[in-house]
PDB file of N, CA and C in Angstrom:
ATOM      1  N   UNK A   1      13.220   4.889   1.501  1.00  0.00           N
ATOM      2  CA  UNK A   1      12.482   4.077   2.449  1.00  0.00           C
ATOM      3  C   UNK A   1      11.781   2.949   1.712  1.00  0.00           C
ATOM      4  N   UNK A   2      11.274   1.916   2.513  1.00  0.00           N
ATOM      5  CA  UNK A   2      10.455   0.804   1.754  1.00  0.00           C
ATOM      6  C   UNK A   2       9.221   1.558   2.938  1.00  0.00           C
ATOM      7  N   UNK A   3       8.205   0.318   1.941  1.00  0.00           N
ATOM      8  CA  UNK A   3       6.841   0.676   2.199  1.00  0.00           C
ATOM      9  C   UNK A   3       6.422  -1.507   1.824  1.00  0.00           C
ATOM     10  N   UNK A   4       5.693  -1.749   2.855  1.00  0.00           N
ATOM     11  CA  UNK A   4       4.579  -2.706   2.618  1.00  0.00           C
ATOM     12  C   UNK A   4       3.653  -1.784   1.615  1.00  0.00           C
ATOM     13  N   UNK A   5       2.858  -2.679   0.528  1.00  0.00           N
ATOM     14  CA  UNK A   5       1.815  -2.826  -0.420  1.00  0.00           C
ATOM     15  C   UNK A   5       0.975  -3.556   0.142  1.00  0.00           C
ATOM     16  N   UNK A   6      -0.470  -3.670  -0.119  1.00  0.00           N
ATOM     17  CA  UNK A   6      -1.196  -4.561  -0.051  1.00  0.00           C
ATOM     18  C   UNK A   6      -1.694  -4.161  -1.666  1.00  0.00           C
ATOM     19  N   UNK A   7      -1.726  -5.454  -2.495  1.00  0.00           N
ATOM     20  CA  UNK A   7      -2.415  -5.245  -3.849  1.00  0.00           C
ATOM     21  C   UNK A   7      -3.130  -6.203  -3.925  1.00  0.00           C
ATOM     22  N   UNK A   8      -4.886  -5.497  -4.292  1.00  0.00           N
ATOM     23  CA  UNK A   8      -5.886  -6.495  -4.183  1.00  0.00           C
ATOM     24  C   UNK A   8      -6.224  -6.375  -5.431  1.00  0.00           C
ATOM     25  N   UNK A   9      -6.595  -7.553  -6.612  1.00  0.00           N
ATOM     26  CA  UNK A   9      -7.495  -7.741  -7.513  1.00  0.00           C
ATOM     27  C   UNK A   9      -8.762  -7.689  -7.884  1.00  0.00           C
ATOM     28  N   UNK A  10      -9.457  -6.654  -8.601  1.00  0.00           N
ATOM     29  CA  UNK A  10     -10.917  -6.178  -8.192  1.00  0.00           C
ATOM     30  C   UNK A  10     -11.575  -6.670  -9.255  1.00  0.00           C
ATOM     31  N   UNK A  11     -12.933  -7.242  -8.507  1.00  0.00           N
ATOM     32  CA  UNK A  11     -14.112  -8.192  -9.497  1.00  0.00           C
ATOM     33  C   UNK A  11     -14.012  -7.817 -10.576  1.00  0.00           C
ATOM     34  N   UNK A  12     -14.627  -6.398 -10.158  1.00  0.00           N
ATOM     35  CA  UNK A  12     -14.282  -5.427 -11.964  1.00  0.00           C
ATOM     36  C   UNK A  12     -13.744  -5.608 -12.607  1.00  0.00           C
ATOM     37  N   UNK A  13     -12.630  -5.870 -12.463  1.00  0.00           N
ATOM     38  CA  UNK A  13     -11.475  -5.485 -13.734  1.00  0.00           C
ATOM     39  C   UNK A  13     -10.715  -4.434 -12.569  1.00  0.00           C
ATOM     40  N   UNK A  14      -8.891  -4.589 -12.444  1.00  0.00           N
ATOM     41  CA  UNK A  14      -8.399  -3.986 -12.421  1.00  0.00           C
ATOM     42  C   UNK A  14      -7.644  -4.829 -11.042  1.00  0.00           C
ATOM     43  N   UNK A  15      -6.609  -3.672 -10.150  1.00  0.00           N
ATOM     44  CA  UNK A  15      -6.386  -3.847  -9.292  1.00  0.00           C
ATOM     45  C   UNK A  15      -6.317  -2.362  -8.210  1.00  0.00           C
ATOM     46  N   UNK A  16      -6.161  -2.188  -6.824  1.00  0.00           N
ATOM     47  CA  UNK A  16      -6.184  -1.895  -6.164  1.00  0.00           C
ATOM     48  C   UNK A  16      -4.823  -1.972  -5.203  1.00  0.00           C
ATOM     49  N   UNK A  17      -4.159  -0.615  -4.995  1.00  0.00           N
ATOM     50  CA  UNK A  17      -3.148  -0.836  -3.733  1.00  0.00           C
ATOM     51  C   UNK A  17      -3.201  -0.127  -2.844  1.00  0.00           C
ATOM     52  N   UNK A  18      -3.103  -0.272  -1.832  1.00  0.00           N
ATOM     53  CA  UNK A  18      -2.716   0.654  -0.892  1.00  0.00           C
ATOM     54  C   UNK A  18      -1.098   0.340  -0.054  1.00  0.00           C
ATOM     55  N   UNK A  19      -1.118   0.998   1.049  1.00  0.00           N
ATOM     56  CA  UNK A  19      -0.443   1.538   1.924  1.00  0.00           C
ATOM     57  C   UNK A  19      -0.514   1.365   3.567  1.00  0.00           C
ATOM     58  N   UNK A  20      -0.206   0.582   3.981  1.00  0.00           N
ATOM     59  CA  UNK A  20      -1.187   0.245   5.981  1.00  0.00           C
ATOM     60  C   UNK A  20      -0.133   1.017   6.290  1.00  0.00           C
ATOM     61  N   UNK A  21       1.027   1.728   6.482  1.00  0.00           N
ATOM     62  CA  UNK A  21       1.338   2.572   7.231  1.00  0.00           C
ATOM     63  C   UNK A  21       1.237   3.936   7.043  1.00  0.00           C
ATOM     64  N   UNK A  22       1.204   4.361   5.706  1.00  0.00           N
ATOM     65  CA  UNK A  22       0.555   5.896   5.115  1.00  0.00           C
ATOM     66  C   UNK A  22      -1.295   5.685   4.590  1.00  0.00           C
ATOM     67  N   UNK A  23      -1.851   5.892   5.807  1.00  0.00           N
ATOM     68  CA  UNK A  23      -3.692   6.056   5.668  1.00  0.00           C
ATOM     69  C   UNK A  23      -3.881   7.168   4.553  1.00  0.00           C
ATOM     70  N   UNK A  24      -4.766   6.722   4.016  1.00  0.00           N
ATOM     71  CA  UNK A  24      -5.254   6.904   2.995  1.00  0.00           C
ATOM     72  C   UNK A  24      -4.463   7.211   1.382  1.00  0.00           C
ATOM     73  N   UNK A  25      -2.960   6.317   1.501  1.00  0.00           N
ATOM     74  CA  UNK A  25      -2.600   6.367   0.316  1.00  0.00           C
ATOM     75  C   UNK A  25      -2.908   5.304  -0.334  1.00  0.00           C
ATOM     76  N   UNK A  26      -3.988   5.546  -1.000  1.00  0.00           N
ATOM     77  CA  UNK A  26      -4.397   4.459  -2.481  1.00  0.00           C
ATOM     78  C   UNK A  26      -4.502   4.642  -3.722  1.00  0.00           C
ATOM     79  N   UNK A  27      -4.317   3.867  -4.587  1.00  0.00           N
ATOM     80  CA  UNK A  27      -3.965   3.946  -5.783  1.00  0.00           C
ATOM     81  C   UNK A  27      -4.800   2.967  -6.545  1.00  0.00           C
ATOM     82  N   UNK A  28      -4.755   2.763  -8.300  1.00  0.00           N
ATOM     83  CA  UNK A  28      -5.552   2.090  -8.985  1.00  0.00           C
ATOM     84  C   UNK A  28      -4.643   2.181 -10.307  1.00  0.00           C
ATOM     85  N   UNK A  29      -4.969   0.457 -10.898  1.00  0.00           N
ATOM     86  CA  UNK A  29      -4.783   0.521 -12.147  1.00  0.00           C
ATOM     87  C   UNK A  29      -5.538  -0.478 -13.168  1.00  0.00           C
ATOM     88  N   UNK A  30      -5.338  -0.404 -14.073  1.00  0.00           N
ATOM     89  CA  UNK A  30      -5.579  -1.846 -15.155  1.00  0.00           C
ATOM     90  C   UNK A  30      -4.739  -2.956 -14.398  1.00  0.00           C
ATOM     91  N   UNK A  31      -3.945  -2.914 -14.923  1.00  0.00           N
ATOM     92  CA  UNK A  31      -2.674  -4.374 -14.594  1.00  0.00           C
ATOM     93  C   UNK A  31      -2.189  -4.274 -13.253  1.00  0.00           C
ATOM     94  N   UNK A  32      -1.212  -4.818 -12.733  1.00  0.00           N
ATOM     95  CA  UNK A  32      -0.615  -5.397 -11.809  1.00  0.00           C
ATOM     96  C   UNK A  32       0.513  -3.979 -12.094  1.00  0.00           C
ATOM     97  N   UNK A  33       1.394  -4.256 -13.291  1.00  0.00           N
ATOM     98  CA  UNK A  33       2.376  -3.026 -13.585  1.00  0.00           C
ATOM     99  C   UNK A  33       1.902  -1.801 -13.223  1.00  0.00           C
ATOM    100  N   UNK A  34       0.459  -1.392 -13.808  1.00  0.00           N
ATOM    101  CA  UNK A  34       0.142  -0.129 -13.640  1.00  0.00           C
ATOM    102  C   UNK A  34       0.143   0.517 -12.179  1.00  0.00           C
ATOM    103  N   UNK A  35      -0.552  -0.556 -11.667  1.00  0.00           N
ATOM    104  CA  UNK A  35      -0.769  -0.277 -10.590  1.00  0.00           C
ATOM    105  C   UNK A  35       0.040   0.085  -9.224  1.00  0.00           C
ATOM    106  N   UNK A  36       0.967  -0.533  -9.739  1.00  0.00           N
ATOM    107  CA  UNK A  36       2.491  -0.664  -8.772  1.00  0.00           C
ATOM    108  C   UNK A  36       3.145   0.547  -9.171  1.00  0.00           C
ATOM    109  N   UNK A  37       3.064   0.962 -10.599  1.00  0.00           N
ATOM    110  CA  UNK A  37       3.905   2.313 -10.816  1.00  0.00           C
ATOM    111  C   UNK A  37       2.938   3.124  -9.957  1.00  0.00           C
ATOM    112  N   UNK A  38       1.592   3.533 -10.013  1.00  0.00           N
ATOM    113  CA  UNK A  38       0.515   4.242  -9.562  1.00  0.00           C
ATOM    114  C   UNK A  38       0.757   4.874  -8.503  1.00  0.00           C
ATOM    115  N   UNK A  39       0.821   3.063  -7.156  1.00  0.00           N
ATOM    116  CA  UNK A  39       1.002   3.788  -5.882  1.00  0.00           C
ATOM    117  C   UNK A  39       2.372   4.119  -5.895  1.00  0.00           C
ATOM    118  N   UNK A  40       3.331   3.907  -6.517  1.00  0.00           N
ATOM    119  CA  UNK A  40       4.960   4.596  -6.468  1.00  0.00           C
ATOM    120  C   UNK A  40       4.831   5.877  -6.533  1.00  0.00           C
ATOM    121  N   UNK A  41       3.815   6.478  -7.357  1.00  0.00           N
ATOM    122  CA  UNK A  41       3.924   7.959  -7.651  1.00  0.00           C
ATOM    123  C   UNK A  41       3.070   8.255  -6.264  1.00  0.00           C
ATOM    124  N   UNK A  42       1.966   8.035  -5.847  1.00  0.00           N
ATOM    125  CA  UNK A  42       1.263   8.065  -4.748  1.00  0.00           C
ATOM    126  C   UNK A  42       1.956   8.159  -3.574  1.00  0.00           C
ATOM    127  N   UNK A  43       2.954   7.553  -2.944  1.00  0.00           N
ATOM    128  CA  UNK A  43       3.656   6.947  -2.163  1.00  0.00           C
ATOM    129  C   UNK A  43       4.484   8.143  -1.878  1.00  0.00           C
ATOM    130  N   UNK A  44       5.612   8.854  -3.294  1.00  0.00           N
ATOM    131  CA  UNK A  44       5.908   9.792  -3.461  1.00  0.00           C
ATOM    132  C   UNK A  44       5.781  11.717  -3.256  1.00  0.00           C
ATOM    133  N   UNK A  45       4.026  11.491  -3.759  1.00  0.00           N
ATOM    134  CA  UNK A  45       3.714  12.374  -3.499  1.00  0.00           C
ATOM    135  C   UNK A  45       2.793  12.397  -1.956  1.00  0.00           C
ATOM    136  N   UNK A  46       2.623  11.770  -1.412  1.00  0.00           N
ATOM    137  CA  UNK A  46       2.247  11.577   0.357  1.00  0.00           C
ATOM    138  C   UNK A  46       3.184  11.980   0.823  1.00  0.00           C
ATOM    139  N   UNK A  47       4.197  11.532   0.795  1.00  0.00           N
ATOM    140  CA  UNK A  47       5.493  11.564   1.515  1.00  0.00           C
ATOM    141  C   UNK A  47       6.143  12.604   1.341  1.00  0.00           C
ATOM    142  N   UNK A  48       5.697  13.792   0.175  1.00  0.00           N
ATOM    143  CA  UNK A  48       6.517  14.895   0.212  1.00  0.00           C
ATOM    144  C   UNK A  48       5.798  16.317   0.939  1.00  0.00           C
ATOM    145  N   UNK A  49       4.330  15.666   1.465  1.00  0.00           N
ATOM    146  CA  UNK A  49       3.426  16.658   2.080  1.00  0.00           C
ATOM    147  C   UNK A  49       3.544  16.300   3.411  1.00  0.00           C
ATOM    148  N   UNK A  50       4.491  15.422   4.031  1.00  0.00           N
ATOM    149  CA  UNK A  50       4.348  15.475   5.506  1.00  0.00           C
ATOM    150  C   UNK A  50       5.819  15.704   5.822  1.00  0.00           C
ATOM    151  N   UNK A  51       6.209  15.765   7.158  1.00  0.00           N
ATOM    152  CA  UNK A  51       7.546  15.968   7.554  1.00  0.00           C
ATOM    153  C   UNK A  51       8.388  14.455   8.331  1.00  0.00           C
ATOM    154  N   UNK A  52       9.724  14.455   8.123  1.00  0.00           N
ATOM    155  CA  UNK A  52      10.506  13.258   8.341  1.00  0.00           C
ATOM    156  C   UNK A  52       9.697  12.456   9.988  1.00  0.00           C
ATOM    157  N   UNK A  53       9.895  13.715  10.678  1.00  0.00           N
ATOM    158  CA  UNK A  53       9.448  12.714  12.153  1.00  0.00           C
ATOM    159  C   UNK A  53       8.036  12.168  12.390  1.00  0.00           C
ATOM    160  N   UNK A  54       7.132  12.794  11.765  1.00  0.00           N
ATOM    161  CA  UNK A  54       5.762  12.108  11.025  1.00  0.00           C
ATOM    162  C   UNK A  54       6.043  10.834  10.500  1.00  0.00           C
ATOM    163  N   UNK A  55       6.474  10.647   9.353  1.00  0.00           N
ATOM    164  CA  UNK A  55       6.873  10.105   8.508  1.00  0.00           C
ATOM    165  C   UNK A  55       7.524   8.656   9.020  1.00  0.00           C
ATOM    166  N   UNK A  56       8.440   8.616  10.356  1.00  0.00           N
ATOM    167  CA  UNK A  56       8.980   8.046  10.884  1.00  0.00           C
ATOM    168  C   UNK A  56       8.031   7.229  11.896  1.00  0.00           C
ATOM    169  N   UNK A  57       7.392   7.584  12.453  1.00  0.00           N
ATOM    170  CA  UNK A  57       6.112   7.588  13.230  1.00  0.00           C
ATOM    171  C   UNK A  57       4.980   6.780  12.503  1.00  0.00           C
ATOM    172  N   UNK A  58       4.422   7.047  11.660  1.00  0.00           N
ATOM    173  CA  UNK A  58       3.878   6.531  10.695  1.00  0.00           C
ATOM    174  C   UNK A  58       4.190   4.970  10.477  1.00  0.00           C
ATOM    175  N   UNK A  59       5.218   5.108   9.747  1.00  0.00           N
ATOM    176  CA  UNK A  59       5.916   3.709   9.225  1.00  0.00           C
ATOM    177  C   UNK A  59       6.531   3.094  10.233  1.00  0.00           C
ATOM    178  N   UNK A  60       6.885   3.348  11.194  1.00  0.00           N
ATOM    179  CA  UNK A  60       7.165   2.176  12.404  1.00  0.00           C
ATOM    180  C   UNK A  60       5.640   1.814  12.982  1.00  0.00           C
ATOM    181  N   UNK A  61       4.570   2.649  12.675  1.00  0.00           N
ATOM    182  CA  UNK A  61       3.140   2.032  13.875  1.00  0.00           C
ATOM    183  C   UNK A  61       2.780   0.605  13.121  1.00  0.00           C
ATOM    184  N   UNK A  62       3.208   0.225  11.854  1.00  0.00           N
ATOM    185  CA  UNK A  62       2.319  -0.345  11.303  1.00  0.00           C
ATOM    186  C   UNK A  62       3.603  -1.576  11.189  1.00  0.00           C
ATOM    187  N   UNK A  63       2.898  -3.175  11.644  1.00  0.00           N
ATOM    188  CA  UNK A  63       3.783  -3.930  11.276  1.00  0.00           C
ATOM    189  C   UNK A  63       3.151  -5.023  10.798  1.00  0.00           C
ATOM    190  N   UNK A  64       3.734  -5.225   8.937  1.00  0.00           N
ATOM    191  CA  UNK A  64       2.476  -6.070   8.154  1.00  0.00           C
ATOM    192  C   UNK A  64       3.033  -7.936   8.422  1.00  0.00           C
ATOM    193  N   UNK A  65       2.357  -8.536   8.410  1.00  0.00           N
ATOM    194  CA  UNK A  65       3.128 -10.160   8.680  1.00  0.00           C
ATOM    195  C   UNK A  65       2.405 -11.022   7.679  1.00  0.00           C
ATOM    196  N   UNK A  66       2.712 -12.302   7.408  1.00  0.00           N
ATOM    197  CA  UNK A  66       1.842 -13.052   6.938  1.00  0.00           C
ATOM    198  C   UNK A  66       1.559 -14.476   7.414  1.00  0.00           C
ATOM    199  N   UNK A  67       0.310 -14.999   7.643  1.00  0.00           N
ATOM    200  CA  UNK A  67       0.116 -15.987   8.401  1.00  0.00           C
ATOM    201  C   UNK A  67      -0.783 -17.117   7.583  1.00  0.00           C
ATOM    202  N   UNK A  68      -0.080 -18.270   8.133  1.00  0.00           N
ATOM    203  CA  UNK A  68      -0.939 -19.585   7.503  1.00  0.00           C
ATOM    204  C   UNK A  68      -1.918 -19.926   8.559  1.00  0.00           C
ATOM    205  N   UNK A  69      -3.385 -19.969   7.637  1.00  0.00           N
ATOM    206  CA  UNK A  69      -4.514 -20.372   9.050  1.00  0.00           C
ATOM    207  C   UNK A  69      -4.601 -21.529   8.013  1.00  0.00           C
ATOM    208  N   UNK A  70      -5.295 -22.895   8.597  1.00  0.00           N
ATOM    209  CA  UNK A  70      -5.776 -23.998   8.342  1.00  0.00           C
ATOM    210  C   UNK A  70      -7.548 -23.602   8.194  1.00  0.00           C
ATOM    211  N   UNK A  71      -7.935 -23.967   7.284  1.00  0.00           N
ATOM    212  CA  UNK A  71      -9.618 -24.301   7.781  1.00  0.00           C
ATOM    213  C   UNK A  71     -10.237 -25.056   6.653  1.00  0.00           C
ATOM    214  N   UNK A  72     -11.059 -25.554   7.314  1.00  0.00           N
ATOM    215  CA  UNK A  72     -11.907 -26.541   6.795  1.00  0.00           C
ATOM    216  C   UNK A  72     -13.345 -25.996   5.898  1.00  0.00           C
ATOM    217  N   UNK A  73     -13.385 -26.400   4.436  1.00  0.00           N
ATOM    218  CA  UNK A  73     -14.065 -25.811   3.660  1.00  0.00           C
ATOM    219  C   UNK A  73     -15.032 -27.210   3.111  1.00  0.00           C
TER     220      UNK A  73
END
């Protein structure tokens, strides 16, 4: 299966990913690399604690897009 990421860059130091169609799968790393392997293993192990028609359910509720807004700064 694919999965949308959202990977955010944190003030701290590091980054942050999650998951908008599997709640509460998040992950953390140093780098960009780490982090992407992270939630892969994350992603992995979510997905082997629920069942296919869950699973199916899940990942169709969520539909990620991306949009250009204009604004004035």
């Amino acid at each position: 299966m694919k999965f949308d990421i959202i990977l955010e860059k944190q003030e701290a130091g590091g980054y942050t990913a999650y998951v908008p169609s599997l709640p509460g799968c998040i992950s953390e790393g140093e780098t960009e690399k780490d982090t992407l392997e992270n939630i892969k293993e994350a992603i992995e192990i979510y997905t082997e604690e629920i069942n296919k028609t869950k699973l199916k359910t899940l990942v169709s509720s969520v539909c990620v897009k991306q949009m250009q807004v204009s604004i004035n700064v």
